[in-house]
Protein backbone atom coordinates (compact mmCIF):
# COMPACT_ATOMS: atom_id res chain seq x y z
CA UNK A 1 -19.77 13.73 -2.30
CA UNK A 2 -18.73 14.67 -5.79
CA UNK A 3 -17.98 17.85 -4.58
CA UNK A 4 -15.41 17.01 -2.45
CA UNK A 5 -13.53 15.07 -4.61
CA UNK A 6 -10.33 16.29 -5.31
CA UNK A 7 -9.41 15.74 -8.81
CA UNK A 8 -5.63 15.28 -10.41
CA UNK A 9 -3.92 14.10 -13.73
CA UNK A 10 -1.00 12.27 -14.41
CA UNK A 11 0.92 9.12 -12.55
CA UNK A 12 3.63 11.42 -10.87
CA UNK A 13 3.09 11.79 -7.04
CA UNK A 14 1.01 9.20 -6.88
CA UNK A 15 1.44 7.97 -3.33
CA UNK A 16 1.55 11.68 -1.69
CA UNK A 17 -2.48 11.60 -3.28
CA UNK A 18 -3.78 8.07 -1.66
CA UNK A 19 -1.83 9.00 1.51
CA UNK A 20 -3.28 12.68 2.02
CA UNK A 21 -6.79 11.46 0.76
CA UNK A 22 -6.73 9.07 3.42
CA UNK A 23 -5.87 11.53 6.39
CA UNK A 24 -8.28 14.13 4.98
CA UNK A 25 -10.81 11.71 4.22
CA UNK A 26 -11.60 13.27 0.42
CA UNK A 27 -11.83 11.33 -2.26
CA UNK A 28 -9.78 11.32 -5.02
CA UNK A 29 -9.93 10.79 -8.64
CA UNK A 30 -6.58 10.64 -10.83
CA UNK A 31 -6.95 10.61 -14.81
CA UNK A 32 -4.99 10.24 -17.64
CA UNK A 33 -2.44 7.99 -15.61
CA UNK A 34 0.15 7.39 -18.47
CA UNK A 35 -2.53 7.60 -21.68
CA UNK A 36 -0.05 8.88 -24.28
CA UNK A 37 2.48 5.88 -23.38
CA UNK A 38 3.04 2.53 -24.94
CA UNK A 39 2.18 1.05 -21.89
CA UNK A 40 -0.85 2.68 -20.37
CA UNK A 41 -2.31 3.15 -16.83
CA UNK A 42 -1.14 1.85 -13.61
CA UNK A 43 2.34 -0.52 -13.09
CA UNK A 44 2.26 -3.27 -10.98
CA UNK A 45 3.69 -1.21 -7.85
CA UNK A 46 1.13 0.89 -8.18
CA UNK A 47 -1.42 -1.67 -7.96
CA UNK A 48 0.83 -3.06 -5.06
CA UNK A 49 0.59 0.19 -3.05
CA UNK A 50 -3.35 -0.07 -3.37
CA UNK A 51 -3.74 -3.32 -2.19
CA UNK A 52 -1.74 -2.32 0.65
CA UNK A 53 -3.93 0.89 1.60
CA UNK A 54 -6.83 -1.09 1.22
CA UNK A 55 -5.23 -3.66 4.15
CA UNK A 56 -4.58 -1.17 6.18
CA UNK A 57 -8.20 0.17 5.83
CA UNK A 58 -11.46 -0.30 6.39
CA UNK A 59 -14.50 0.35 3.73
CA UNK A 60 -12.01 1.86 1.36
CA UNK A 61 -13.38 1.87 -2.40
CA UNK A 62 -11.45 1.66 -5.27
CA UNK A 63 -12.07 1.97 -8.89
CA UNK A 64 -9.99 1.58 -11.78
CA UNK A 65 -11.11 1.51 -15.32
CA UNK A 66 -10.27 -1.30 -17.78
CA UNK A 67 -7.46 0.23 -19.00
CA UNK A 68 -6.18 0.93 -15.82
CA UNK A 69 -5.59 5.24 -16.94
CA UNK A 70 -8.38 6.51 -14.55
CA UNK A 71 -8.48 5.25 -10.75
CA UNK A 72 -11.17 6.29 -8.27
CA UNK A 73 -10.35 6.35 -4.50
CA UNK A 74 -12.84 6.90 -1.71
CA UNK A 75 -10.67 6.56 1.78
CA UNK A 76 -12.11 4.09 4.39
CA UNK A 77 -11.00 4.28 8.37
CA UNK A 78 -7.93 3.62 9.01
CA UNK A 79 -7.93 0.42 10.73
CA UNK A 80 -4.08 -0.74 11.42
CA UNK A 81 -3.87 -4.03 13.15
CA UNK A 82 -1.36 -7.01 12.13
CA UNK A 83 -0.79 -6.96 8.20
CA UNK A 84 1.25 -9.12 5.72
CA UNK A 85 2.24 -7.53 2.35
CA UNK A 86 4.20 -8.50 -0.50
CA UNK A 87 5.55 -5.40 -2.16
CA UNK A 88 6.16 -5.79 -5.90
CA UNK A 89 10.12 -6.25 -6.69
CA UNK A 90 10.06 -3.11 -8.54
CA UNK A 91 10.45 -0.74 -6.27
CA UNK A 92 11.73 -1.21 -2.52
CA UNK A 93 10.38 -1.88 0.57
CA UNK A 94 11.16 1.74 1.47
CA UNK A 95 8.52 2.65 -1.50
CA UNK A 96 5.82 1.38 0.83
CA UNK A 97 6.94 2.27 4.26
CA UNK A 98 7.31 6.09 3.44
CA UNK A 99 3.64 6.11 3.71
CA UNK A 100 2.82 3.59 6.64
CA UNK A 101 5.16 6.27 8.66
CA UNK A 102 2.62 8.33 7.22
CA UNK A 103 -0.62 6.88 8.24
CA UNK A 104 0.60 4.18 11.33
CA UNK A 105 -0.39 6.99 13.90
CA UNK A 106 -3.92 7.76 13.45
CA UNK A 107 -5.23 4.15 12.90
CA UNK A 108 -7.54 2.61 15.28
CA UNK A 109 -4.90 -0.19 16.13
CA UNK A 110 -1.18 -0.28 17.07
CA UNK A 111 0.15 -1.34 13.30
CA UNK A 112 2.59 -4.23 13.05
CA UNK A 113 2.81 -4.06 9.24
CA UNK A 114 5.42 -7.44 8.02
CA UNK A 115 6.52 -6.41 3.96
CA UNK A 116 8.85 -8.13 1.94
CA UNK A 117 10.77 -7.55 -1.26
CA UNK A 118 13.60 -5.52 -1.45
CA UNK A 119 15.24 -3.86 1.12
CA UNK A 120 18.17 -1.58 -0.59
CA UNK A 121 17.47 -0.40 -4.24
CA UNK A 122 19.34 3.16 -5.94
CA UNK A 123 15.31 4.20 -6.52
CA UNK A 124 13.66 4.38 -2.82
CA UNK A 125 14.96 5.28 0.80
CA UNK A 126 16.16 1.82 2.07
CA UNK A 127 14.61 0.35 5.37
CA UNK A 128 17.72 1.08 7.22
CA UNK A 129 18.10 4.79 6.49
CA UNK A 130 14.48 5.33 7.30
CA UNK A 131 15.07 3.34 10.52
CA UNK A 132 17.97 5.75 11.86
CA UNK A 133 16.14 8.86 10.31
CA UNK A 134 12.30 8.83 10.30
CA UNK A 135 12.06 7.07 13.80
CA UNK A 136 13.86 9.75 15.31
CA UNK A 137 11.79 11.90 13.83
CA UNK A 138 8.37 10.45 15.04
CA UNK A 139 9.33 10.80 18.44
CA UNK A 140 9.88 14.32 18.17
CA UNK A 141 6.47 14.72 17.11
CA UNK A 142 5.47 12.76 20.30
CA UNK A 143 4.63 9.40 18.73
CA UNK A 144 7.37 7.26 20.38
CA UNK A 145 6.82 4.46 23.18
CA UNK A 146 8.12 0.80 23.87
CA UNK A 147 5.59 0.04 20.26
CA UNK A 148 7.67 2.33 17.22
CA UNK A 149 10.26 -0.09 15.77
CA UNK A 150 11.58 -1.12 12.68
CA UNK A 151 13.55 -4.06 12.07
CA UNK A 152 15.04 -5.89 8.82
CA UNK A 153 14.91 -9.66 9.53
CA UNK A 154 16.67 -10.50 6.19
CA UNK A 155 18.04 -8.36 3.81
CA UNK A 156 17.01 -8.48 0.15
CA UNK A 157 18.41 -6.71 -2.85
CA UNK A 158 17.15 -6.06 -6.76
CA UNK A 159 15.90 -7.68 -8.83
CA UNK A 160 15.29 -11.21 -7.28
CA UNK A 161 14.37 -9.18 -3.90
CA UNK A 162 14.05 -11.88 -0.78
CA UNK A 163 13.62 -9.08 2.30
CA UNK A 164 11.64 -9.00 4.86
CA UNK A 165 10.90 -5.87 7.35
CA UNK A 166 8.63 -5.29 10.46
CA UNK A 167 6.95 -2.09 11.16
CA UNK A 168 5.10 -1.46 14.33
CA UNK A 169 3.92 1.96 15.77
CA UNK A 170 1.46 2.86 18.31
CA UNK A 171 -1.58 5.08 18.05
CA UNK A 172 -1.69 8.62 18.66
CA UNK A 173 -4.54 10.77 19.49
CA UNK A 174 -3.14 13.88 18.33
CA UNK A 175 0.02 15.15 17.55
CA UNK A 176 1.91 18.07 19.73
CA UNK A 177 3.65 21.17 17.39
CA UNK A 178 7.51 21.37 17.35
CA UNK A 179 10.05 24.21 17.42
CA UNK A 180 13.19 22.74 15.26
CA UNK A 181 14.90 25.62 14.28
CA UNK A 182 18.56 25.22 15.36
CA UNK A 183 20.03 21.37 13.67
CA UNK A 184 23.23 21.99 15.88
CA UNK A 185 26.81 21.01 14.88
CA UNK A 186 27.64 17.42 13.76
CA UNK A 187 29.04 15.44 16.39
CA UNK A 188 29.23 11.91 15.28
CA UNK A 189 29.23 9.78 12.13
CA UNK A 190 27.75 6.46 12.17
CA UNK A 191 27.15 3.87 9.22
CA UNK A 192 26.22 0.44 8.06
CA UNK A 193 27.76 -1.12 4.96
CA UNK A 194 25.95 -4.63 3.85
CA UNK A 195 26.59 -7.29 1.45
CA UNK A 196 24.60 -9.80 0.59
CA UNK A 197 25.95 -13.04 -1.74
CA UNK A 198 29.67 -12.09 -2.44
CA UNK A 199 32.32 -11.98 -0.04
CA UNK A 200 32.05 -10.48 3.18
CA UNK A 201 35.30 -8.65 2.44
CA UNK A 202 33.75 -6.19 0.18
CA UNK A 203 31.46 -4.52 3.32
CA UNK A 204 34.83 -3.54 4.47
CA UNK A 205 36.49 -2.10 1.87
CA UNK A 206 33.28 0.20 1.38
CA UNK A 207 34.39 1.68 5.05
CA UNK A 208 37.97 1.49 4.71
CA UNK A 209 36.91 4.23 1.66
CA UNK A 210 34.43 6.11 3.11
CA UNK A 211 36.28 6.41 6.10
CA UNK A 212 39.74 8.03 4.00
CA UNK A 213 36.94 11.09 3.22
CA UNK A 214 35.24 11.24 6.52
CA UNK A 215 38.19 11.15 8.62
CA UNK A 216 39.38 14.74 7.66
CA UNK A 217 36.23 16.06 8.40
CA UNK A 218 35.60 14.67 12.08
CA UNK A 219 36.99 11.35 13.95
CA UNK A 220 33.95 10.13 15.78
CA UNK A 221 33.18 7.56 13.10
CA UNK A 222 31.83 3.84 13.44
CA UNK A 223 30.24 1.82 10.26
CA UNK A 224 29.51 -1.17 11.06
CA UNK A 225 29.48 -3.98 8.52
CA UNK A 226 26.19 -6.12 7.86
CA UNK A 227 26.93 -9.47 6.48
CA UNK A 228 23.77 -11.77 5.98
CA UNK A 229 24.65 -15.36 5.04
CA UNK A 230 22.22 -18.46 3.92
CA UNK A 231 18.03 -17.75 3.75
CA UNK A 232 18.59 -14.09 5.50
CA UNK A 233 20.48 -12.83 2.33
CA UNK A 234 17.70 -12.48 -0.34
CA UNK A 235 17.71 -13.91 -3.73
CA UNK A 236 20.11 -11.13 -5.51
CA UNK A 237 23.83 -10.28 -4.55
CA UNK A 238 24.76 -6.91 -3.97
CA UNK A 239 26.17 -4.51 -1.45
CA UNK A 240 25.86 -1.08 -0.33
CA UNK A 241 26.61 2.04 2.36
CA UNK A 242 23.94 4.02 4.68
CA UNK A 243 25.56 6.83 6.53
CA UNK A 244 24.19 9.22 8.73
CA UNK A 245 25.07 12.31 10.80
CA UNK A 246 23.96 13.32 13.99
CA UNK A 247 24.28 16.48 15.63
CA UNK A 248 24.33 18.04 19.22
CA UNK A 249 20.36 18.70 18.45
CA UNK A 250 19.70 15.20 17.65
CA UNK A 251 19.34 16.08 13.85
CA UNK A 252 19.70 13.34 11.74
CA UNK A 253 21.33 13.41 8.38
CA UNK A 254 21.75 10.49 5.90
CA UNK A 255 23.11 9.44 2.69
CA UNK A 256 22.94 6.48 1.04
CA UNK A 257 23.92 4.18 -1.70
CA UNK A 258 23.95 0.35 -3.75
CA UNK A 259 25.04 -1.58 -6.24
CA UNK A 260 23.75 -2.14 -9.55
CA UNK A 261 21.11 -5.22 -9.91
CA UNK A 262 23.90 -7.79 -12.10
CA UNK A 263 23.37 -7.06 -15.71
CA UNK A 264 22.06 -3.69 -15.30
CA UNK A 265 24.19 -0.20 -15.36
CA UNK A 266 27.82 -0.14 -14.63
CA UNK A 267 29.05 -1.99 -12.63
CA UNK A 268 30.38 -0.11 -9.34
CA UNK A 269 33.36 -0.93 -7.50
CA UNK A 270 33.08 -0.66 -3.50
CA UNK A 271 35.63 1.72 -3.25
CA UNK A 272 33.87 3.59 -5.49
CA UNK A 273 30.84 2.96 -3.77
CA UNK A 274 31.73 4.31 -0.66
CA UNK A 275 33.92 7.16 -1.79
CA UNK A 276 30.57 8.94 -3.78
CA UNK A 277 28.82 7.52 -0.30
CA UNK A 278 30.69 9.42 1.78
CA UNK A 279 30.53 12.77 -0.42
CA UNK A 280 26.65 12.71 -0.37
CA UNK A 281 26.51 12.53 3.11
CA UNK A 282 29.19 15.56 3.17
CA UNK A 283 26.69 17.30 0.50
CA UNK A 284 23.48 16.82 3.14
CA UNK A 285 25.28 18.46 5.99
CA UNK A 286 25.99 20.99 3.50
CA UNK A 287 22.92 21.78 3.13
CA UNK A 288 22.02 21.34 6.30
CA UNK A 289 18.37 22.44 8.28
CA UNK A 290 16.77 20.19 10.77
CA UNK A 291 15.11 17.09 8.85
CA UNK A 292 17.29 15.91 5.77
CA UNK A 293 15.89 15.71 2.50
CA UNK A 294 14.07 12.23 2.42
CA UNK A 295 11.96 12.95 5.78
CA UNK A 296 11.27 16.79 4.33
CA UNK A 297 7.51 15.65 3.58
CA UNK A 298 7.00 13.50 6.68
CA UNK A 299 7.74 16.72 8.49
CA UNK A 300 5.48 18.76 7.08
CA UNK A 301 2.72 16.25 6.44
CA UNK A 302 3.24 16.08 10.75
CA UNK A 303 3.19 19.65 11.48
CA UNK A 304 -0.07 20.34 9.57
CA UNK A 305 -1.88 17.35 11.15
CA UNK A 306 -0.49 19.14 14.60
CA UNK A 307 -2.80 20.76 17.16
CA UNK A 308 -3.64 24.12 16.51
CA UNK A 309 -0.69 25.93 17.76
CA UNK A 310 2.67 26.66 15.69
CA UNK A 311 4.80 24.72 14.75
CA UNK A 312 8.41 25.43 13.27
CA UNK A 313 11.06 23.41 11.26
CA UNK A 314 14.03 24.49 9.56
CA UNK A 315 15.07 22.52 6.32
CA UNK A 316 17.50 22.55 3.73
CA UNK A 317 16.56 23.34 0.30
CA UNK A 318 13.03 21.93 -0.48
CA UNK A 319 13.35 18.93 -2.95
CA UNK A 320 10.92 19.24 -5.74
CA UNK A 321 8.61 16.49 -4.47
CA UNK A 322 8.73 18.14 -1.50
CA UNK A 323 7.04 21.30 -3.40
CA UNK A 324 4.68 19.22 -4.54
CA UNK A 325 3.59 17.69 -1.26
CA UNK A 326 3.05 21.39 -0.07
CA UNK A 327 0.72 22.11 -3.54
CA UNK A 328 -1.03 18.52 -2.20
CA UNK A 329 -1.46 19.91 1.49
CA UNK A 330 -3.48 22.66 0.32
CA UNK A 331 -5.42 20.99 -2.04
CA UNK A 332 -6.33 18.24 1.54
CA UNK A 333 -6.26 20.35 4.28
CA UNK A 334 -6.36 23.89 2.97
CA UNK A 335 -2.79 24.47 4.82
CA UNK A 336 -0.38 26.87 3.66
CA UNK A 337 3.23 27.43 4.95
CA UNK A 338 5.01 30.41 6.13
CA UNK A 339 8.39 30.17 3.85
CA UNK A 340 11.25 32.35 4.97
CA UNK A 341 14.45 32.21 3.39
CA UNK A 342 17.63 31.95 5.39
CA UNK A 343 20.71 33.19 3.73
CA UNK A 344 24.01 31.11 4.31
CA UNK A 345 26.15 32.10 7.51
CA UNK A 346 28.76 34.59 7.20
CA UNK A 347 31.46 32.23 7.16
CA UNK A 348 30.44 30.61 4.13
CA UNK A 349 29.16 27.41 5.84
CA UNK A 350 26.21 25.58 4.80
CA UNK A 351 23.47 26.08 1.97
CA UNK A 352 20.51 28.51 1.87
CA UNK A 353 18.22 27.19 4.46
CA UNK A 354 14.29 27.82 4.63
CA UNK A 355 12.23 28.13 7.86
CA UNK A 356 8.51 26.59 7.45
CA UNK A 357 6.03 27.74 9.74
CA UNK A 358 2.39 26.67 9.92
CA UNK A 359 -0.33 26.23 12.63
CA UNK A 360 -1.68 22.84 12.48
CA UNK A 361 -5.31 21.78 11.75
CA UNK A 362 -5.48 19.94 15.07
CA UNK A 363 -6.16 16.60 13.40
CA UNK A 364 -7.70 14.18 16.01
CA UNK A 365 -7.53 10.44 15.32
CA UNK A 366 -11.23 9.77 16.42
CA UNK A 367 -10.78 5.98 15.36
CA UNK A 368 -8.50 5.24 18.30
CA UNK A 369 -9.80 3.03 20.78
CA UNK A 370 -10.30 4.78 24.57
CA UNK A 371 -8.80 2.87 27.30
């Protein structure tokens, strides 16, 4: 067993490691996880993001030494099934979802995965962006059905958090290889702008500002404005925009942005707010491919676990922890990626754009139950 163990230093990509050890069934053993600082080994998310992988699982070991700088992780089965989780208020709910969209498809039961905390933080993907961007995505892949859905019940922002979100996905025996080379040409804009605990007025002037950028670029453009009043609206005021792009492909592109916990950073105004909003979005379409940049790894972590055929995505500019999560997926699964480089069009629009192409390792979720 030693053997197999796949060996790492450091704290940095630490979910990208439990996640992959899981699928590829290796264990995993990460040292030195923050020796040389004041505060050594593992913060409390961490710990939180265990405790959920060991819900989730069945027969999964985990050992940490007493300083908490070394952890040991030998994967059980994924086992899926109803779970409750309380994710720590330090990072967002989006922390711990990124890697139940992950997993949710090869466990032995349909997941219906209830976490609270916080919904919409400046750190994580919030709930609602992964909602109108990794769903889509799934189903591409062929894991869709009446089961995939992801709702926020009430809304919860830093630092008192409050949220609460519901995740369910069906199994999948396998997953089939794509071809998504050609993201199309944007055709609509749509958005939600939220505030929780002040006045419902600011939700609006966050559109009426991202709209005055937005409208000169195209005029099919609804935001909608989320107000949550009484129990639904956390513990913590704040507000904040989540737009995203879709295309005649049925790309999706997002951007996204909040305010400041109270009493930490600047304070933002929500004109502001939605102005930067709406020139992040404008910056993603830029850049441009087929995936945007926070669903980059789901993508790839997908097309390796593929059957064995090819499959082919075009993305944007690779963020550097998605360059990691390729060093990760051939430490796992031994899978490397055809990288060709795309140079921008002609006519000057749109970024340098890369083409990955791999075959998969026809991953077959032997855990799911046969009808």
């Amino acid at each position: 067993m030693a053997s197999s163990c796949v060996s790492y230093e450091g704290c940095n990509f630490f979910r990208q490691r439990l996640v992959l050890s899981t699928l590829s069934g290796k264990p995993v053993k990460i040292r030195k996880i923050r020796s040389k600082d004041d505060n050594p080994g593992l913060r409390d998310f961490e710990a939180s993001f265990i405790r959920l992988m060991d819900k989730i699982t069945n027969g999964t070991r985990i050992e940490i030494n007493e300083t908490g700088t070394t952890l040991y992780f030998q994967p059980g089965l994924l086992y899926g099934g109803p779970v409750e989780h309380d994710c720590n208020l330090q990072r967002s709910i989006g922390y711990y979802l990124e890697a139940l969209l992950a997993l949710a498809p090869f466990m032995k039961n349909p997941l219906k995965a209830v976490l609270r905390g916080v919904t919409n933080d400046q750190k994580d993907p919030s709930v609602d962006t992964l909602k109108a961007t990794a769903i889509p995505l799934m189903k591409r892949f062929g894991i869709d059905g009446e089961g995939l859905e992801l709702k926020v019940l009430r809304r919860g922002m830093p630092p008192g958090g409050g949220g609460e979100v519901v995740f369910s996905c069906p199994v999948r025996r396998f997953i089939k290889p794509v071809q998504l080379t050609d993201p199309g040409k944007v055709k609509r804009i749509r958005g939600m702008a939220f505030s929780v605990r002040v006045s419902p007025q600011i939700a609006n002037r966050i559109v009426d500002s991202a709209r005055s950028i937005l409208n000169q670029f195209i005029p099919d453009i609804y935001i909608y404005t989320d107000h949550m009043k009484g129990a639904n609206s956390g513990k913590s005021p704040g507000f904040g925009l989540s737009l995203i792009a879709e295309t005649t492909n049925g790309t999706f592109l997002s951007a996204e942005m909040a305010s400041n916990p109270p009493g930490q950073g600047t304070p933002i105004l929500p004109e502001e707010l939605g102005k930067n909003c709406a020139k992040l979005l404008l910056e993603e379409i830029y850049r441009g491919g087929c995936v945007d940049s926070i669903n980059q790894s789901l993508a790839l972590l997908y097309m390796t676990l593929g059957q064995q055929d090819v499959s082919k995505v075009l993305l944007g500019p690779l963020s550097p922890y998605t360059i990691e999560f390729l060093r990760h997926l051939r430490g796992f699964f031994q899978t490397m990626f055809k990288i060709e480089t795309q140079k921008p069009e002609e006519d000057g629009k749109g970024g340098e754009k890369v083409l990955m192409t791999c075959v998969g390792v026809g991953y077959t979720n032997l855990s799911k139950t046969l009808k």
